[in-house]
N, C-alpha and C. Protein backbone atom coordinates (compact mmCIF):
# COMPACT_ATOMS: atom_id res chain seq x y z
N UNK A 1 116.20 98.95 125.79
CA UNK A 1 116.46 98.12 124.63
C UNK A 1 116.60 98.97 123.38
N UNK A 2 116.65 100.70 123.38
CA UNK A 2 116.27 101.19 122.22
C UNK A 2 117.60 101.09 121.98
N UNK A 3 118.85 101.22 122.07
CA UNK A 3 120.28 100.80 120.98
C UNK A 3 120.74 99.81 121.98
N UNK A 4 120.38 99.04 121.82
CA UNK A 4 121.19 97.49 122.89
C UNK A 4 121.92 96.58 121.67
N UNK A 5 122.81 96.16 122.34
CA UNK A 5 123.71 95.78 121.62
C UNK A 5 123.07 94.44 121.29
N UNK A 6 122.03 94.10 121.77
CA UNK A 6 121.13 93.03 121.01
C UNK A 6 120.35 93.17 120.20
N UNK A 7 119.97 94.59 120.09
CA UNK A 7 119.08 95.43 118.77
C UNK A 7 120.45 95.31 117.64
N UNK A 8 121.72 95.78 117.77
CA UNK A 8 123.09 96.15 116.90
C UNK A 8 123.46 94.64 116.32
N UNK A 9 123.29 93.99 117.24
CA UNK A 9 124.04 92.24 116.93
C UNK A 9 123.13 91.79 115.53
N UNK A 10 121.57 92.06 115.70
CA UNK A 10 120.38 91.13 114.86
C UNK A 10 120.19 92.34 114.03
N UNK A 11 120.77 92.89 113.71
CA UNK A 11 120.89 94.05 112.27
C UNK A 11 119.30 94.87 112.44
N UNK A 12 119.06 95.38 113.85
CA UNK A 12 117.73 96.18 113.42
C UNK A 12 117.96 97.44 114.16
N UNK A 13 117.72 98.50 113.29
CA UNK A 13 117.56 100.02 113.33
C UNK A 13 116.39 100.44 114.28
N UNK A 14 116.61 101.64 115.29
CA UNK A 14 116.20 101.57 116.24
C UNK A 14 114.89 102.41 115.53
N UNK A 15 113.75 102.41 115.64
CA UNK A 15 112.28 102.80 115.10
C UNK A 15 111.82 103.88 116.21
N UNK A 16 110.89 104.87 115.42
CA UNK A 16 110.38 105.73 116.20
C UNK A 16 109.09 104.97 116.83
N UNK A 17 108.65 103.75 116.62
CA UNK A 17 107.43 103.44 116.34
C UNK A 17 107.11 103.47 117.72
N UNK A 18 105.55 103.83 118.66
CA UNK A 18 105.26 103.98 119.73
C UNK A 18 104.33 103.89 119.69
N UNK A 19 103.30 104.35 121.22
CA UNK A 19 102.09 103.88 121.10
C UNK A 19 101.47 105.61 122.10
N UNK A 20 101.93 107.00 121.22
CA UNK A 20 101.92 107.91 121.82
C UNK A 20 102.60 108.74 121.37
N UNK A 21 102.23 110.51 121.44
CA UNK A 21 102.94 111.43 121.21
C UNK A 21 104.38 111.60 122.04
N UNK A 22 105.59 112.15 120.74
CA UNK A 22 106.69 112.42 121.50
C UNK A 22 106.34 112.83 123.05
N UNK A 23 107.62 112.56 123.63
CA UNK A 23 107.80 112.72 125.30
C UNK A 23 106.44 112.36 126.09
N UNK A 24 105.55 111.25 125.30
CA UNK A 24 104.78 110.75 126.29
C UNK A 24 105.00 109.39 126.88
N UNK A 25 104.80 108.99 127.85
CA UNK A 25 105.79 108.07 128.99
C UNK A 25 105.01 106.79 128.02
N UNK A 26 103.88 106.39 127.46
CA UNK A 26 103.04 105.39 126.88
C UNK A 26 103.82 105.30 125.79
N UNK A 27 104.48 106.34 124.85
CA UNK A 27 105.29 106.12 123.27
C UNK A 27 106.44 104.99 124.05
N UNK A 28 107.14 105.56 124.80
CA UNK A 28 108.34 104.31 125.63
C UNK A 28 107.86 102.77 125.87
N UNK A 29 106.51 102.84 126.05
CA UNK A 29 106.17 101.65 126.61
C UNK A 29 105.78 100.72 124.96
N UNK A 30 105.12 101.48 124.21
CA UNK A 30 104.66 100.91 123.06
C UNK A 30 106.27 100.42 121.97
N UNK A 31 106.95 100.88 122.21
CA UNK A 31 108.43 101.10 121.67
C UNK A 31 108.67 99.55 122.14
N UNK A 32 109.01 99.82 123.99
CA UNK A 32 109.55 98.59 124.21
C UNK A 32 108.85 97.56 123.61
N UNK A 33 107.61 97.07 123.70
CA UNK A 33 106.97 96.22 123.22
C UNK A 33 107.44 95.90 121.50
N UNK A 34 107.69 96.61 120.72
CA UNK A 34 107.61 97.04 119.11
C UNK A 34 108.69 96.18 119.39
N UNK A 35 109.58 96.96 119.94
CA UNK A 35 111.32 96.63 119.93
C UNK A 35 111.34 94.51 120.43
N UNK A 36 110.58 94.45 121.53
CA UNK A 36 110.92 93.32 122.23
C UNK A 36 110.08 92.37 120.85
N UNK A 37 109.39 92.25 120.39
CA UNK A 37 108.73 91.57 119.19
C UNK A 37 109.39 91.48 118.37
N UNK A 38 109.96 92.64 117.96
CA UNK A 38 111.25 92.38 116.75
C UNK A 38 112.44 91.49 116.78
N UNK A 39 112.86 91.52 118.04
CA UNK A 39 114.04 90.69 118.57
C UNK A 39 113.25 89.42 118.55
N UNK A 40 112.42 88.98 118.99
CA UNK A 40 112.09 87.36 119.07
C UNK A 40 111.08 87.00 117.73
N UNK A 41 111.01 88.32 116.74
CA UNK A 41 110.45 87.52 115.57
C UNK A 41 111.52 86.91 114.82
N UNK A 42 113.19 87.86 115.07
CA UNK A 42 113.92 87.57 114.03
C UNK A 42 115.22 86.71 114.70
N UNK A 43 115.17 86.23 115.82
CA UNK A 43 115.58 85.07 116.33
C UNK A 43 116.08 84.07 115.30
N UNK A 44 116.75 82.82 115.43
CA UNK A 44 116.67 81.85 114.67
C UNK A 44 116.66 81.69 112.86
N UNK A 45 117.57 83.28 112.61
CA UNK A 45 117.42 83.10 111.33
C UNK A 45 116.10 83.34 110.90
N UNK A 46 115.53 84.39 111.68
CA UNK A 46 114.07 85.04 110.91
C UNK A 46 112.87 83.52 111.22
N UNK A 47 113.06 82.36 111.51
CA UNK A 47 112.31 81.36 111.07
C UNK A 47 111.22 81.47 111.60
N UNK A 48 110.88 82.07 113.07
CA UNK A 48 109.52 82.63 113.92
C UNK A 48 108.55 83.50 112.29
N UNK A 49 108.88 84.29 112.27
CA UNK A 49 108.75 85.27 111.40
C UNK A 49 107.96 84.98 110.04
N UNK A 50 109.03 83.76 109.27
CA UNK A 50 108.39 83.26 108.45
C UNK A 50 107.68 82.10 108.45
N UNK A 51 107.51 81.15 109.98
CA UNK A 51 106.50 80.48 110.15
C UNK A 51 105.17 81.21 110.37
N UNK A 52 105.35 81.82 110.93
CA UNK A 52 103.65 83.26 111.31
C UNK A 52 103.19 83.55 109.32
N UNK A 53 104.39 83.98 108.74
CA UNK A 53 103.77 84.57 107.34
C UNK A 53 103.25 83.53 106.61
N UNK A 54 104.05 82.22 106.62
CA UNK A 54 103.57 80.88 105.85
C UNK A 54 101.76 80.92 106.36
N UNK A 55 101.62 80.41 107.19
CA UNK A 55 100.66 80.57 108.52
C UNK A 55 99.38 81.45 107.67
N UNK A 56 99.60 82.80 107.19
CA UNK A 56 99.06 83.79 107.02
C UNK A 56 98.74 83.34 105.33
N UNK A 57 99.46 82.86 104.53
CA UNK A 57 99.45 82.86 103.46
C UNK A 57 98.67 81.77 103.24
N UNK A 58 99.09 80.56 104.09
CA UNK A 58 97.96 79.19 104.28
C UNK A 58 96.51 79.24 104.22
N UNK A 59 96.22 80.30 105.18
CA UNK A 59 94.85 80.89 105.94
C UNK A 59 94.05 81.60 104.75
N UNK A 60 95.27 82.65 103.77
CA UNK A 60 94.21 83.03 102.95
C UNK A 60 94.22 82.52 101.86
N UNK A 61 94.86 81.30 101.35
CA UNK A 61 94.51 80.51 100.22
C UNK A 61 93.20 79.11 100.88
N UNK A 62 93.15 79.18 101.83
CA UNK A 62 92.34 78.08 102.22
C UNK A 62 90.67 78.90 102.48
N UNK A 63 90.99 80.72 102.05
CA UNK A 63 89.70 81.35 102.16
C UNK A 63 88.94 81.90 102.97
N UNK A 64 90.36 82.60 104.21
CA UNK A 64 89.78 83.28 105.27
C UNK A 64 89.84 84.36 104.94
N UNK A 65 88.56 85.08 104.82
CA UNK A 65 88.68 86.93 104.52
C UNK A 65 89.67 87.61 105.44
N UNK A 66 89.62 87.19 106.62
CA UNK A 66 90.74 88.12 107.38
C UNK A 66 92.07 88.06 107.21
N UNK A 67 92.26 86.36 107.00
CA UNK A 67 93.93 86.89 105.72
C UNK A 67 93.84 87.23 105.14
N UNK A 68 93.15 87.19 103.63
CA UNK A 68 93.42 87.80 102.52
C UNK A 68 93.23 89.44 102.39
N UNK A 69 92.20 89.80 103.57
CA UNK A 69 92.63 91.32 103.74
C UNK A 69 93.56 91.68 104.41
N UNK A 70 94.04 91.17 105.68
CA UNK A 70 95.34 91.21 105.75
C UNK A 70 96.64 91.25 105.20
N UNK A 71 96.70 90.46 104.04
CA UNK A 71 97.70 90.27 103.43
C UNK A 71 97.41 91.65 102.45
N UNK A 72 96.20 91.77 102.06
CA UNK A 72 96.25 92.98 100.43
C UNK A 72 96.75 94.08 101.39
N UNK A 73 96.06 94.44 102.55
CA UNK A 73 96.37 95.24 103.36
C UNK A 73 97.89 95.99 103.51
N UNK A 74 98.49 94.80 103.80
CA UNK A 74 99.85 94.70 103.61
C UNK A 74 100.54 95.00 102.64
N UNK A 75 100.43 94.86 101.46
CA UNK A 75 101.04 94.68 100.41
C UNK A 75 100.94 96.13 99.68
N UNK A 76 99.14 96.21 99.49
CA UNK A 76 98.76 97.34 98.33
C UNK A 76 98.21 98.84 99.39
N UNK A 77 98.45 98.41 100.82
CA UNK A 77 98.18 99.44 101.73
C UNK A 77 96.61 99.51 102.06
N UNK A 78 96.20 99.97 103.17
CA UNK A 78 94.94 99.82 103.23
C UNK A 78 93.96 100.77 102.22
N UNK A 79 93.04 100.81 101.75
CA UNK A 79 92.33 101.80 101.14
C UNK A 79 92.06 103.09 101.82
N UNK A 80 91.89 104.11 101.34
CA UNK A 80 91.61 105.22 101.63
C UNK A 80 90.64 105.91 101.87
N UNK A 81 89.91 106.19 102.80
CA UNK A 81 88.17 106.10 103.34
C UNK A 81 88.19 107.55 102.66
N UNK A 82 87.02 107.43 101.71
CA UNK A 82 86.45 108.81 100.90
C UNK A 82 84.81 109.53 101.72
N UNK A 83 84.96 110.46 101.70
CA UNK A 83 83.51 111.43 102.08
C UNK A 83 83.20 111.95 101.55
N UNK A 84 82.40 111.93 101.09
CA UNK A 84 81.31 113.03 100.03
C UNK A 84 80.39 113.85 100.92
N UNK A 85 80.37 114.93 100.67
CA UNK A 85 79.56 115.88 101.37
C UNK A 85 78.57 116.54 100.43
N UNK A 86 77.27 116.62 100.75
CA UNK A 86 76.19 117.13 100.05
C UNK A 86 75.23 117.74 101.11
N UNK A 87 74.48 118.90 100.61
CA UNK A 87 73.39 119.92 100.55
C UNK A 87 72.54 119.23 101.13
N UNK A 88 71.35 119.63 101.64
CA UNK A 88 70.13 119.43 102.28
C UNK A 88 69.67 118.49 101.39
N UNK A 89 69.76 118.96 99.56
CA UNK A 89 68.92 118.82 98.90
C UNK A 89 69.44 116.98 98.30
N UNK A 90 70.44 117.21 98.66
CA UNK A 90 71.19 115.81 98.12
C UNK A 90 72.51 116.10 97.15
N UNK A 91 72.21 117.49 96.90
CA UNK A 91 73.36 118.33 95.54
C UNK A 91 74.45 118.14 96.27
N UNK A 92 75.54 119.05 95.24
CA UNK A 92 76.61 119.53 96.03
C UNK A 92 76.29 120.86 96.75
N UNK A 93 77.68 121.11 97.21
CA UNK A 93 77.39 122.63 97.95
C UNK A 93 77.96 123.27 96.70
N UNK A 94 77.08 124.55 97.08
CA UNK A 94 77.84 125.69 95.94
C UNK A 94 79.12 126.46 96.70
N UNK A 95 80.11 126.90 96.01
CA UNK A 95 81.10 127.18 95.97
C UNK A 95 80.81 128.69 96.22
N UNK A 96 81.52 129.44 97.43
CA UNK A 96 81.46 130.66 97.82
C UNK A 96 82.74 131.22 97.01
N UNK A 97 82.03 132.21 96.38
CA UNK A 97 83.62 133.19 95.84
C UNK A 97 84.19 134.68 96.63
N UNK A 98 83.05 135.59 97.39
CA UNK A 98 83.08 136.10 98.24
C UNK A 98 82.38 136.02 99.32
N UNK A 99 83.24 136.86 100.00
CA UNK A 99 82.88 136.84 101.65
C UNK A 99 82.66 138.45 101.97
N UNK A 100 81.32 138.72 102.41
CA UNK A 100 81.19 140.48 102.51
C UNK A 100 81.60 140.49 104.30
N UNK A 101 82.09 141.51 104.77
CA UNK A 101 82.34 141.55 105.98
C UNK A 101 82.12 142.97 106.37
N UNK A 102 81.12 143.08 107.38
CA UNK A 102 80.41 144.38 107.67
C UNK A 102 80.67 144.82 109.13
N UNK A 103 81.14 145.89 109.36
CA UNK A 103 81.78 146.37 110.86
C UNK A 103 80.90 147.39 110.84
N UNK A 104 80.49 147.12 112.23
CA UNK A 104 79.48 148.19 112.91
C UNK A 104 79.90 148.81 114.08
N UNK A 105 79.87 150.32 114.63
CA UNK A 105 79.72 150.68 115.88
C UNK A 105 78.99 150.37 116.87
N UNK A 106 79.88 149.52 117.78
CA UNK A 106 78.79 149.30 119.23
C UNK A 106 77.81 150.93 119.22
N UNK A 107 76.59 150.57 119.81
CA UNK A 107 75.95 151.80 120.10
C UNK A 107 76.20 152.05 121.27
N UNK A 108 76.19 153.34 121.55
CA UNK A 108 76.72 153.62 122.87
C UNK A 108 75.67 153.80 124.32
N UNK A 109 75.82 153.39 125.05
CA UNK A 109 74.34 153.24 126.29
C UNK A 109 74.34 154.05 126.81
């Protein structure tokens, strides 16, 4: 289905999108799936598509957290998970400016 003339007919560009690293046999399988969803969301003049989003938009004005993060999700991208890393002590770490590097002769047996 990746250039089928039923992908060419419903105006959609063929996607790398997969479920796996290049040349792994699972990216093909996650593809087909991607690909076969696309074709029957946009069926009928898109109307599948935008009954699911109505659907979604319903859900989070009526005050379901999982739409409305869904939807921000969507929109403003998910947030960006931050780590802070600190010292034994709770500090920061101090910042190394050198590095001494000391070469020794094996001793000989």
């Amino acid at each position: 289905m990746e250039n089928s003339t039923e992908n060419k007919n419903l105006g959609l560009e063929s996607s790398d999108k997969g479920g796996g690293q290049p040349g792994n046999q699972n990216a093909r399988k996650g593809k087909l799936f991607y690909d076969a969803l696309r074709v029957a969301l946009v069926q009928e003049d898109k109307k599948k598509l935008r009954k699911i989003t109505d659907k979604l938009v319903e859900s989070a004005e009526n005050g379901e957290p999982w739409a409305v993060k869904e939807i921000m999700d969507r929109m403003d991208g998910k947030p960006v998970q931050s780590t802070e890393i600190t010292g034994a002590d709770g500090g920061l770490f101090e910042t190394l400016n050198t590095v001494n590097i000391v070469l020794r002769k094996p001793n000989a047996a």
